[in-house]
Protein backbone atom coordinates (compact mmCIF):
# COMPACT_ATOMS: atom_id res chain seq x y z
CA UNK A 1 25.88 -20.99 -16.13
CA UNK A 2 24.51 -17.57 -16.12
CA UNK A 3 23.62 -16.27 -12.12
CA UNK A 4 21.70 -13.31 -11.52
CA UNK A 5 22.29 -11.58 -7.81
CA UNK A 6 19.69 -11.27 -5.33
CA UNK A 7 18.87 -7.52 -4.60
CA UNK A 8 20.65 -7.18 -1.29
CA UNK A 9 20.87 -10.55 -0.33
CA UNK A 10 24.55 -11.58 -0.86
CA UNK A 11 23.50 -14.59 -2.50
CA UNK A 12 23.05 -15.79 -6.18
CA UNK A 13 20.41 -17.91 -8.21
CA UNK A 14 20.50 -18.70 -11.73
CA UNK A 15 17.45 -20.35 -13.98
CA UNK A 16 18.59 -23.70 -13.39
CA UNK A 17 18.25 -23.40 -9.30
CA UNK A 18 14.59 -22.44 -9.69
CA UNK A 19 11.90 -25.34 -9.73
CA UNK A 20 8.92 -24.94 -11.94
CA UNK A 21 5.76 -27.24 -12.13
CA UNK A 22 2.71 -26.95 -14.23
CA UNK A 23 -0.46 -27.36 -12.51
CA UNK A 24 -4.28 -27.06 -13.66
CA UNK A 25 -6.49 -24.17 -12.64
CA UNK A 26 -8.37 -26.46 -10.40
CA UNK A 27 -5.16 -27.36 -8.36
CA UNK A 28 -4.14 -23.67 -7.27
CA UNK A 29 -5.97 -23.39 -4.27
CA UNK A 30 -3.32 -25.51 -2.39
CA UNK A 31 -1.15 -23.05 -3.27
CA UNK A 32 -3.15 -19.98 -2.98
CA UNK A 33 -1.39 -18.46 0.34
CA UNK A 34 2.04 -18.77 -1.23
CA UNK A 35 0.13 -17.11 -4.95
CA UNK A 36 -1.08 -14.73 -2.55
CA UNK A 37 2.18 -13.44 -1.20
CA UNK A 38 4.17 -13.64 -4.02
CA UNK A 39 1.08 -11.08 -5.31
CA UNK A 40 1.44 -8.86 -3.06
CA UNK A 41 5.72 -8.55 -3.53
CA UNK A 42 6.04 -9.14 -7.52
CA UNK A 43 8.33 -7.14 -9.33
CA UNK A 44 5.70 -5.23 -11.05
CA UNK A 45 2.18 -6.04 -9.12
CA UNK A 46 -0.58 -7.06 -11.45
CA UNK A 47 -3.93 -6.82 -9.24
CA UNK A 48 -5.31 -9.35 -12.53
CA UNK A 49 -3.26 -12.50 -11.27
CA UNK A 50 -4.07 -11.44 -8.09
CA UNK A 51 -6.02 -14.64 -6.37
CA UNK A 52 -8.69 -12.95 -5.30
CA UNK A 53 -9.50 -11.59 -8.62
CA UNK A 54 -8.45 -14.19 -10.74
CA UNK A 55 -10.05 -17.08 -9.44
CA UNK A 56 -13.64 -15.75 -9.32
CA UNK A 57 -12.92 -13.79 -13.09
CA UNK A 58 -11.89 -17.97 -14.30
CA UNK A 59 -14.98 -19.11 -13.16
CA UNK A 60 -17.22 -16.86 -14.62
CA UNK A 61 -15.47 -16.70 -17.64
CA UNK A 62 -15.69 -20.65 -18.28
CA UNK A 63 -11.71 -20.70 -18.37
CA UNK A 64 -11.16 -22.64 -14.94
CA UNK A 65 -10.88 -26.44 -17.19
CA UNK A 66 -8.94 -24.92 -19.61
CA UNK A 67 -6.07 -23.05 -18.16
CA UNK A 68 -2.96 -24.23 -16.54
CA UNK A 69 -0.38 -22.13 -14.51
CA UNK A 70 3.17 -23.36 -14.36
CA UNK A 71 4.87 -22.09 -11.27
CA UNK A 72 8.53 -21.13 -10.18
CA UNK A 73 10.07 -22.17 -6.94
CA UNK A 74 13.01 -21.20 -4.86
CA UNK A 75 13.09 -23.95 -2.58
CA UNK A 76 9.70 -23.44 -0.68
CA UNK A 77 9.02 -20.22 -1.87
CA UNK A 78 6.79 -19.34 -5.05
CA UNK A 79 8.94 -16.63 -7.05
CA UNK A 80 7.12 -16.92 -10.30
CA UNK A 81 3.55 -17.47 -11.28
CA UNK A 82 1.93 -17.65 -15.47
CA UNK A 83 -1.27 -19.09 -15.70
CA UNK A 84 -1.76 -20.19 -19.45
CA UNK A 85 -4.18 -21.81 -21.94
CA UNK A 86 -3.32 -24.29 -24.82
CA UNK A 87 -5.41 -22.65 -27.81
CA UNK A 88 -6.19 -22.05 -31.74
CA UNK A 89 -6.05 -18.25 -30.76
CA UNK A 90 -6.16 -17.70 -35.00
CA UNK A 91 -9.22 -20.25 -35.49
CA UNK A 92 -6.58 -22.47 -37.30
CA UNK A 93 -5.28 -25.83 -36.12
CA UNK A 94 -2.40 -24.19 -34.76
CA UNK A 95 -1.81 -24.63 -31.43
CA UNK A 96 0.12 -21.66 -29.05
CA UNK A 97 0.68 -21.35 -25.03
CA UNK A 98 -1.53 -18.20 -24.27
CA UNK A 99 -0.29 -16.44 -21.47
CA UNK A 100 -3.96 -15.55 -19.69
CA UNK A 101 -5.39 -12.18 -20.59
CA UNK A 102 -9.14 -11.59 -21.20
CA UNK A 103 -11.98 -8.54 -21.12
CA UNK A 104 -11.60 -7.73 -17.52
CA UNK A 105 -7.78 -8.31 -17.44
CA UNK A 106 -6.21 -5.89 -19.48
CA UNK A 107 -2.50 -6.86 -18.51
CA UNK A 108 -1.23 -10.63 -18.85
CA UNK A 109 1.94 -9.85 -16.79
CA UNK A 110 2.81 -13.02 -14.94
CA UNK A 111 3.87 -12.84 -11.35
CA UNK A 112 7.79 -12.80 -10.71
CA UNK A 113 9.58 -11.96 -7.77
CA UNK A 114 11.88 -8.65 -7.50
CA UNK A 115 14.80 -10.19 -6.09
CA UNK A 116 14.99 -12.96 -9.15
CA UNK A 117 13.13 -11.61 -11.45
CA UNK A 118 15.72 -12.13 -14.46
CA UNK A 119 16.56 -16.09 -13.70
CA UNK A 120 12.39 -16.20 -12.89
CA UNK A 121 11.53 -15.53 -16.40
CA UNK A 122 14.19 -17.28 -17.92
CA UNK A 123 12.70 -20.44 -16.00
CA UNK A 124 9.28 -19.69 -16.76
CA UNK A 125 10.15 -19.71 -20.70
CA UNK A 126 12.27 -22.76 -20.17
CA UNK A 127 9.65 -24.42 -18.35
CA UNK A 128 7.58 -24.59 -21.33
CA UNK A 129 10.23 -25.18 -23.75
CA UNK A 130 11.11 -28.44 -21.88
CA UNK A 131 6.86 -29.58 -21.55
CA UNK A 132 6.50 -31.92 -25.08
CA UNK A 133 2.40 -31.85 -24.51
CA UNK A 134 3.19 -28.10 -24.97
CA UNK A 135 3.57 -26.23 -28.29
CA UNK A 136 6.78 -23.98 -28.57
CA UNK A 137 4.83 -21.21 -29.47
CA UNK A 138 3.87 -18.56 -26.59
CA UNK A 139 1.66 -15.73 -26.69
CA UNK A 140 1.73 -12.79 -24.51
CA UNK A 141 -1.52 -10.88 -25.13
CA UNK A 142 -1.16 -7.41 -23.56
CA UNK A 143 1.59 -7.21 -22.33
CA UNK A 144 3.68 -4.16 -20.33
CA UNK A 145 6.71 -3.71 -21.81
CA UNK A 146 8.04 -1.32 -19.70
CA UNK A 147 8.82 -3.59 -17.20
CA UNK A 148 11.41 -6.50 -15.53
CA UNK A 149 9.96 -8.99 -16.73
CA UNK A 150 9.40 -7.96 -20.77
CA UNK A 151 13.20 -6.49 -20.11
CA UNK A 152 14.40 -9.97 -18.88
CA UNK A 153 12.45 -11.52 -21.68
CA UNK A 154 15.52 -10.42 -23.87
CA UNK A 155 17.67 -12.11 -21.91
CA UNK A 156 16.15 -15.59 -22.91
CA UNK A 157 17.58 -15.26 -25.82
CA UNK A 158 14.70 -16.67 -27.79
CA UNK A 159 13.28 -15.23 -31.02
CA UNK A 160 10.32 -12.80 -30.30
CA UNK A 161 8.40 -10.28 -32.10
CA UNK A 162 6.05 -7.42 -30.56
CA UNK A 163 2.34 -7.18 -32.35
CA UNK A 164 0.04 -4.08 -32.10
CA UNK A 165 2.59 -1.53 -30.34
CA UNK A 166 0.68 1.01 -28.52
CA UNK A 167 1.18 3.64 -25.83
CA UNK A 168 -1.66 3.08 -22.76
CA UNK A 169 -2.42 6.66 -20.82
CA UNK A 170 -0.47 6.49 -17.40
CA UNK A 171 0.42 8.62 -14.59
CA UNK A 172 3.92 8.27 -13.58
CA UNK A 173 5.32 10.80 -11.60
CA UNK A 174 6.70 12.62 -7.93
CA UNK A 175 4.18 15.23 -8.36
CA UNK A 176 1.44 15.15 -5.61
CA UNK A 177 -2.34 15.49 -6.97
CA UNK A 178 -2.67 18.57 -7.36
CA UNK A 179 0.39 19.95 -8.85
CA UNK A 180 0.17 16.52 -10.98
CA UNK A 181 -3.75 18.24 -12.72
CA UNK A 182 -1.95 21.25 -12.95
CA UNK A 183 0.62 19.98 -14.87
CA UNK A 184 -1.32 17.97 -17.54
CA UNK A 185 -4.72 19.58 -17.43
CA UNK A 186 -3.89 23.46 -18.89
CA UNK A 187 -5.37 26.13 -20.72
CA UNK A 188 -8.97 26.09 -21.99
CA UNK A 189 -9.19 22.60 -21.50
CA UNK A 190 -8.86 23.21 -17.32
CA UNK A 191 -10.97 26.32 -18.10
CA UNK A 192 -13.80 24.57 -19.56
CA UNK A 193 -13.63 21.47 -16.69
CA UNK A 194 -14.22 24.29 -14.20
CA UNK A 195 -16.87 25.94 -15.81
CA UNK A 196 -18.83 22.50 -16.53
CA UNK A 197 -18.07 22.03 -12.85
CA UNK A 198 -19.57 25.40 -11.55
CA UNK A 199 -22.56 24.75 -13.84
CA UNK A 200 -23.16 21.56 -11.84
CA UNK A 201 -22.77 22.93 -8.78
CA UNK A 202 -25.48 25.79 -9.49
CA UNK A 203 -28.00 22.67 -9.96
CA UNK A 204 -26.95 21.52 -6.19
CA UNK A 205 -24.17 20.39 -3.98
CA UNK A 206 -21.16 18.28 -5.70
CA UNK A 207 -19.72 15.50 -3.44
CA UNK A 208 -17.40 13.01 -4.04
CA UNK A 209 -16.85 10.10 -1.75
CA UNK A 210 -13.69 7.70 -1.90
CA UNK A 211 -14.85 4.14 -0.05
CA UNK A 212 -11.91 2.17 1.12
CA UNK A 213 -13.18 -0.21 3.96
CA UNK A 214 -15.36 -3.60 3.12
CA UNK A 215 -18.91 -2.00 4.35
CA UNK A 216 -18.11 1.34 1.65
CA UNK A 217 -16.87 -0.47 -1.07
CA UNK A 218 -19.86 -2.98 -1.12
CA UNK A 219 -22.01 -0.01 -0.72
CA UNK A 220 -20.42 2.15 -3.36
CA UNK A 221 -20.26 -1.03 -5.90
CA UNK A 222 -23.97 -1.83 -5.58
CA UNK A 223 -24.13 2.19 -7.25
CA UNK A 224 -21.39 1.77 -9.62
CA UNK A 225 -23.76 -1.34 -10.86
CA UNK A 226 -26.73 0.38 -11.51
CA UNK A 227 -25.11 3.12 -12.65
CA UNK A 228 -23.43 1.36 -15.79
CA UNK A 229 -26.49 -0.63 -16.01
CA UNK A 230 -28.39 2.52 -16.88
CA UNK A 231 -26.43 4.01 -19.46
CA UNK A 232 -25.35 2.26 -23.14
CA UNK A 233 -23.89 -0.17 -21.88
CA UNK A 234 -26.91 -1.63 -20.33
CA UNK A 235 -28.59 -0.84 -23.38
CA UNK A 236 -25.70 -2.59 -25.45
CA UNK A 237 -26.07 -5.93 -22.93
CA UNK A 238 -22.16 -5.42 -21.75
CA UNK A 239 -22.57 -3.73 -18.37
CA UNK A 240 -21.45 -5.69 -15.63
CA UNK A 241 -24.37 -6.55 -14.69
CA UNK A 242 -25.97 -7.62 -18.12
CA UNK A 243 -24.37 -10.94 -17.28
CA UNK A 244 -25.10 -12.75 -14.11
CA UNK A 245 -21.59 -14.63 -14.00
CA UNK A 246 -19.77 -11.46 -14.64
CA UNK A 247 -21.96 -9.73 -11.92
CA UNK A 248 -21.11 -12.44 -9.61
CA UNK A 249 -17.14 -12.40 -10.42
CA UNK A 250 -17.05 -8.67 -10.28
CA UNK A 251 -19.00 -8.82 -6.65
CA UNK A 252 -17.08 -11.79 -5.51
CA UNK A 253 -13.53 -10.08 -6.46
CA UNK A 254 -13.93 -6.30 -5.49
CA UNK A 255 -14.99 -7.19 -2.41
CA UNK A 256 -12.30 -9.99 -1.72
CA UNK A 257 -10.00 -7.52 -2.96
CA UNK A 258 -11.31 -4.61 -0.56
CA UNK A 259 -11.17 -6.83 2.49
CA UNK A 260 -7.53 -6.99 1.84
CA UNK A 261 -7.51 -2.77 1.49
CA UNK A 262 -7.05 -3.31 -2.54
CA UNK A 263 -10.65 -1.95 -3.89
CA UNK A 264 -11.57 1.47 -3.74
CA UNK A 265 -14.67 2.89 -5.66
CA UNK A 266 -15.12 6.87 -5.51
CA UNK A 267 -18.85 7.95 -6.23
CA UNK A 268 -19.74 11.50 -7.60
CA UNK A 269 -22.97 12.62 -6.80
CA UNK A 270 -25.15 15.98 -7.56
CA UNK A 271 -27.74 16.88 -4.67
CA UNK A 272 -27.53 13.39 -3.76
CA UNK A 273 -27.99 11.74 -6.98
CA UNK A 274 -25.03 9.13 -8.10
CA UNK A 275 -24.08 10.96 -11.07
CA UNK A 276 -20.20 9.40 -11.79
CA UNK A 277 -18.38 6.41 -10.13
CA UNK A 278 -14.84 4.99 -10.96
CA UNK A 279 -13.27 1.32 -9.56
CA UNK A 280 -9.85 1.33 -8.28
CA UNK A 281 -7.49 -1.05 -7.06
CA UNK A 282 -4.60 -0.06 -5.25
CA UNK A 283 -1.57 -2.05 -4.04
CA UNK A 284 1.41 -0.46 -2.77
CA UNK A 285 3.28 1.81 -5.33
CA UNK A 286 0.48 1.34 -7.89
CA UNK A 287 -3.30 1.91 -9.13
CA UNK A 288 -5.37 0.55 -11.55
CA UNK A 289 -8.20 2.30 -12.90
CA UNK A 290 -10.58 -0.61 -13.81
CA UNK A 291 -14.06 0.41 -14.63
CA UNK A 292 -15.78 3.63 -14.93
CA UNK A 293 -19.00 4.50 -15.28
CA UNK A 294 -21.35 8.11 -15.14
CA UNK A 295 -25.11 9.09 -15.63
CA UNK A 296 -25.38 10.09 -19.28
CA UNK A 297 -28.41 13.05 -18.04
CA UNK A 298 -25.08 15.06 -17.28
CA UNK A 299 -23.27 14.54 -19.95
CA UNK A 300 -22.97 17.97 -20.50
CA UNK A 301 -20.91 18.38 -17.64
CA UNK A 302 -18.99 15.39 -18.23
CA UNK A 303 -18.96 13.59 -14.80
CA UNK A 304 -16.69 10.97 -15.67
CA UNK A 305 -13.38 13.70 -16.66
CA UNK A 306 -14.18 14.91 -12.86
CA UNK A 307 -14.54 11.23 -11.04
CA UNK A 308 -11.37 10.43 -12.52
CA UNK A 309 -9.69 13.92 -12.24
CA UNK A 310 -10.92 13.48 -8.17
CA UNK A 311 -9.77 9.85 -7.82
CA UNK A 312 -6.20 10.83 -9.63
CA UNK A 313 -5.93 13.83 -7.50
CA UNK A 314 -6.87 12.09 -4.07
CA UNK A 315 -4.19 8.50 -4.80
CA UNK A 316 -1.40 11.54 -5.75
CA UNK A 317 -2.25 13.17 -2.90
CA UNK A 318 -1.83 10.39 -0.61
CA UNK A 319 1.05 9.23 -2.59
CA UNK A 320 3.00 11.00 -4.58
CA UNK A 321 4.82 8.91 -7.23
CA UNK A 322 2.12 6.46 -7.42
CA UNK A 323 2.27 4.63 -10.74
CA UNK A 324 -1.43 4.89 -11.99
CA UNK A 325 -2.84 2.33 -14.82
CA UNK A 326 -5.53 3.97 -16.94
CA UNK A 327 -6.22 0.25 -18.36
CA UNK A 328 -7.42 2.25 -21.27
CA UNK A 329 -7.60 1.02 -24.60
CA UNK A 330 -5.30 2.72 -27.43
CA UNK A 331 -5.90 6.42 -27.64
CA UNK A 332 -8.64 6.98 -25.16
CA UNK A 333 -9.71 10.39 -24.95
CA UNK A 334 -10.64 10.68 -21.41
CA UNK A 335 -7.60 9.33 -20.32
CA UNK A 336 -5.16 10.45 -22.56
CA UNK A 337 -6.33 13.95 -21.12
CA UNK A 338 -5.92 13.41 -17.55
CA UNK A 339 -3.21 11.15 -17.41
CA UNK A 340 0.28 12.81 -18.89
CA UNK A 341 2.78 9.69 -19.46
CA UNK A 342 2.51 6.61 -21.52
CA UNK A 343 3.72 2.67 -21.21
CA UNK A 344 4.41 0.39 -23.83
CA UNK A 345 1.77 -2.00 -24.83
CA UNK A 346 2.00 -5.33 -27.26
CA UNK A 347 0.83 -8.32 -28.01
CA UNK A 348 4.24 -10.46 -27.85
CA UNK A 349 4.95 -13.72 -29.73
CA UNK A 350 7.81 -16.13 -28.45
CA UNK A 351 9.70 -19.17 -29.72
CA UNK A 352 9.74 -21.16 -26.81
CA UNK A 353 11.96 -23.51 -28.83
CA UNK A 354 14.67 -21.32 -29.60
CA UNK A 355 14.23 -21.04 -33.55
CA UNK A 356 13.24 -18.49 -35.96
CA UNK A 357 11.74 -21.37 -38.02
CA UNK A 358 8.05 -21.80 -39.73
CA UNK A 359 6.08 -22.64 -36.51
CA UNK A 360 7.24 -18.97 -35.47
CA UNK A 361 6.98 -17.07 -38.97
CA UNK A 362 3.26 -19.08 -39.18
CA UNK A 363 2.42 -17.59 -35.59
CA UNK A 364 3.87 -14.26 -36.11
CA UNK A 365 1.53 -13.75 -39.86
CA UNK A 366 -1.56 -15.62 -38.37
CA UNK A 367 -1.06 -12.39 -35.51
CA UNK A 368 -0.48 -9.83 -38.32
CA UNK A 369 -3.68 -10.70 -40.10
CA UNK A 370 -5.61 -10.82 -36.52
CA UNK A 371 -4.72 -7.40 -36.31
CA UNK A 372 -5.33 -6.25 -39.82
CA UNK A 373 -9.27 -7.82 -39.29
CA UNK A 374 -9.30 -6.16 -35.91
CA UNK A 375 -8.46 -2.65 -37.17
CA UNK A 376 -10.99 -3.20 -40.21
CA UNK A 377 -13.73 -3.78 -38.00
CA UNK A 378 -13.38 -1.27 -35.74
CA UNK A 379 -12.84 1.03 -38.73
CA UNK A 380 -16.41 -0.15 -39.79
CA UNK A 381 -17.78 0.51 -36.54
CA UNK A 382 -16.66 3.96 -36.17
């Protein structure tokens, strides 16, 4: 029996000490104080399966009936959470575990504990291997791989193949805010941010506001709203508040989230006017950079670089070596300006079952051809 040592505990646990159930959606809340804690201590934080986000995003989303979560246990404490749906994800009869991830939730990094984290994966994976009304096919849709538990994954010893590799626009770094902009905003490009900056301020004053408490961030969102709402997005029916579920999970869930000092929204305005605004969530050692949205009249002095430029600046500022998430898709310009480092993305297939055989070579080309229609249509869009 492989153990794995507590960090600074003086004590071991191995996979096999670590109780796992699997529960449906609709029986979490009994077990929402201990989901909340183990949120707010995970090995790498992931605001997504946060509670307080993830409950109200199920429910508008119509996944609450269909997903399960199948939780770890060391003794009365929950040290591992993956919520999961059984699904055709290819349109096939082919069955796969589906680690949750979806349009609001770009990250489907279940919930370990730091001091297991190794023997917590190992019994998540295990956990399905040893469900029969489970297939022995898992998929990890957007997944971190620079982190404990994609690096313990390897230690499950279980076939597994990475799909759609890409590099998402991060900060990562001891720099404060300022010397952070220095360092990857240079030359013309800073040049030509200032001077679009100037421009704007010849028009009237430039303020940006970071709200942090309940009353702001309520404030602040109702803005961000109507904001997006104006712009293409609104015109394209997918602004937040095209949809009145989605309006209602993404009212219900900031503002849970900034009662517990997780949601901050910073609002850019010109002589008053709300002219950029930018969602954040925060928990200790790391941001998220969730939604941003800016007044397309002022385009020409491209509001949303300096929102984000202000908001990366301020989080530095107040803590330097704050890991920031872009939650960018591949290649995004704005962010792949402002923010200077880069984490591994994929779309990871496992053999729960421990063999290479067809189930996982079936899985693995249905995924390939998913991506090859993927990149076709969004090379007929463009």
């Amino acid at each position: 029996m492989k153990s794995f040592g507590l960090d600074g505990a003086g004590v071991n646990v191995s996979a096999e000490q670590i109780r796992t159930e699997r529960v449906t959606w609709k029986e979490l809340p009994r077990h929402c104080d201990a989901w909340g804690t183990l949120a707010g201590k995970a090995a790498t934080p992931n605001v997504f399966n946060d509670p307080a986000f993830a409950i109200p995003a199920a429910q508008a989303l119509g996944a609450d009936e269909q997903l399960h979560a199948i939780l770890a246990w060391s003794g009365d404490e929950l040290v591992g959470f993956m919520p999961f749906r059984r699904v055709n994800r290819w349109g096939v009869p082919f069955p796969v575990v589906e680690v949750w991830a979806h349009a609001y939730a770009p990250s489907c990094l279940p919930l370990i504990a730091k001091d297991c984290a190794e023997a917590v994966t190992i019994a998540l994976i295990d956990a399905v291997t040893a469900d029969r009304e489970l297939p022995g096919i898992v998929m990890m849709p957007s997944l971190s791989l620079d982190t404990p538990f994609a690096a313990a994954l390897l230690s499950v010893r279980k076939p597994l193949y990475v799909h759609g590799g890409h590099q998402r626009a991060v900060a990562r770094s001891d720099l404060d805010g300022d010397a952070y902009l220095q360092e990857t905003i240079k030359g013309s490009r800073r040049k030509r941010l200032r001077q679009q900056l100037s421009g704007l301020r010849k028009e009237g004053d430039v303020v940006f506001d970071l709200a942090g408490d309940s009353a702001g961030v309520a404030a602040a969102l109702d803005v961000f709203l109507t904001l997006e709402a104006s712009g293409w997005k609104g015109k394209a029916g997918s602004a937040l508040q095209s949809d009145e579920a989605i309006s209602a999970f993404t009212r219900d869930a900031v503002t849970a989230l900034a009662v517990q000092g997780k949601a901050q929204i910073m609002t850019m305005t010109a002589s008053g006017k709300p002219i950029a605004s930018l969602i954040v969530f925060v928990e200790p050692g790391t941001a998220w950079l969730w939604k941003i949205a800016y007044d397309e009249d002022f385009a020409r002095h491209s509001p949303g670089k300096h929102v984000l430029m202000e908001a990366v600046r301020l989080l530095l500022n107040a803590q330097p070596g704050l890991f920031i998430d872009s939650c960018a898709t591949p290649d995004h310009p704005l962010a792949d300006m402002i923010l200077g480092e880069r984490m591994a993305m994929g779309d990871v297939v496992v053999s729960a079952g421990g063999r290479a055989g067809p189930a996982f070579r079936t899985a693995n080309l249905l995924e390939r051809l998913r991506g090859r229609a993927r990149a076709l249509k969004h090379r007929l869009k463009g």
